[in-house]
Protein backbone atom coordinates (compact mmCIF):
# COMPACT_ATOMS: atom_id res chain seq x y z
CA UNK A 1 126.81 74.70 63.50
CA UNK A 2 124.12 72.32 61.88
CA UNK A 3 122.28 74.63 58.94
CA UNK A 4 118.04 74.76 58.90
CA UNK A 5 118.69 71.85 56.55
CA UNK A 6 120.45 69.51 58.44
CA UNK A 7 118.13 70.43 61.76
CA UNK A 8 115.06 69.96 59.73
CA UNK A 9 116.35 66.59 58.00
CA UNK A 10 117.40 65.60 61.64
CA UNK A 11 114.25 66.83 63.31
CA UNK A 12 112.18 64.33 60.94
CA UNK A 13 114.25 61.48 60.63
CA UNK A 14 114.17 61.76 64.95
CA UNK A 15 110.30 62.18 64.78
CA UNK A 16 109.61 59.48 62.36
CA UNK A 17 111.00 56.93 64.58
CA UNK A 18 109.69 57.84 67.86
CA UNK A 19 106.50 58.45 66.72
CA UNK A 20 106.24 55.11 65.24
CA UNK A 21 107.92 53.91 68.57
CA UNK A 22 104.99 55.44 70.72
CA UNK A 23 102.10 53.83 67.76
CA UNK A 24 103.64 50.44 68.38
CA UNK A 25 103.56 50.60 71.84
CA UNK A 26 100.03 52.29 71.87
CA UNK A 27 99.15 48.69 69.35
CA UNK A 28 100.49 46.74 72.43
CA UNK A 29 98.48 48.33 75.14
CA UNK A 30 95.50 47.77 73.09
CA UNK A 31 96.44 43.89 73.34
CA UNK A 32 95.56 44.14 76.71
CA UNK A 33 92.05 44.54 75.92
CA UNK A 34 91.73 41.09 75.57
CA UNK A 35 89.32 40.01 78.34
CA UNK A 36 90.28 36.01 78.37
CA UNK A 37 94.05 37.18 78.85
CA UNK A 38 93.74 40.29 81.35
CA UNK A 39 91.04 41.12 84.04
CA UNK A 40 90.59 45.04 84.50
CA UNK A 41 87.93 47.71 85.65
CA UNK A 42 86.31 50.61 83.92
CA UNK A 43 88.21 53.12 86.82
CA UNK A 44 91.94 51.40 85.78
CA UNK A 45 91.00 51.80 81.69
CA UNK A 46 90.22 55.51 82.65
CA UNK A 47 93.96 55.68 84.59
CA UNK A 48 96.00 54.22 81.14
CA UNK A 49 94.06 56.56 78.90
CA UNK A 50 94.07 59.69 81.65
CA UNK A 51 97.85 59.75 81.89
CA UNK A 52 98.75 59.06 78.43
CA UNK A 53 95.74 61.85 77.36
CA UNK A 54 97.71 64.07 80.01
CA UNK A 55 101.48 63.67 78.52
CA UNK A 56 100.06 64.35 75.17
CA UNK A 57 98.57 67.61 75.96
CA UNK A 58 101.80 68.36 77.79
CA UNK A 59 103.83 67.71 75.02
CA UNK A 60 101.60 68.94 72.33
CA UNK A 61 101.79 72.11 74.23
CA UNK A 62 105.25 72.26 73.87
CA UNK A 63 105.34 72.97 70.43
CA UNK A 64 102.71 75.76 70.97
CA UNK A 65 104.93 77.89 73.08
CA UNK A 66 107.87 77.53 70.20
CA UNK A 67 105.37 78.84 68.09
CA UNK A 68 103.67 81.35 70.61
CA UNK A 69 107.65 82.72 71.28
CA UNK A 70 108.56 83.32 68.50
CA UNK A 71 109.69 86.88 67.29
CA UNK A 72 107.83 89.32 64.80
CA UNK A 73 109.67 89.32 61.59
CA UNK A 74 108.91 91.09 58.35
């Protein structure tokens, strides 16, 4: 069984990467900004930013209800 070490070593070396996965990609989407490449309305900006706005909260909140669950310890 993996000791709080190793799972905290693992949990950041994991998080590191995909987090800088997800800014890279959120760089990308920005490239579609470009008006003289892309044509797009107000309501479909609202969509991209409404569903990625959504999985963040959902996600976020994950880590809440570790925190929220865990037990009282003196």
């Amino acid at each position: 069984m993996a000791t709080e070490r190793e799972k905290t070593d693992r949990f950041k070396r994991v998080a590191e990467k995909r987090t800088n996965r997800i800014i890279e990609q959120i760089r990308l989407l920005g490239n579609c900004a470009n008006k003289s490449n892309y044509q797009y309305s107000d309501e479909d900006v609202e969509k991209i930013f409404f569903a990625i706005e959504k999985e963040l909260r959902e996600t976020k909140a994950k880590y809440k209800v570790i925190e929220q669950g865990k037990l009282f310890e003196l």
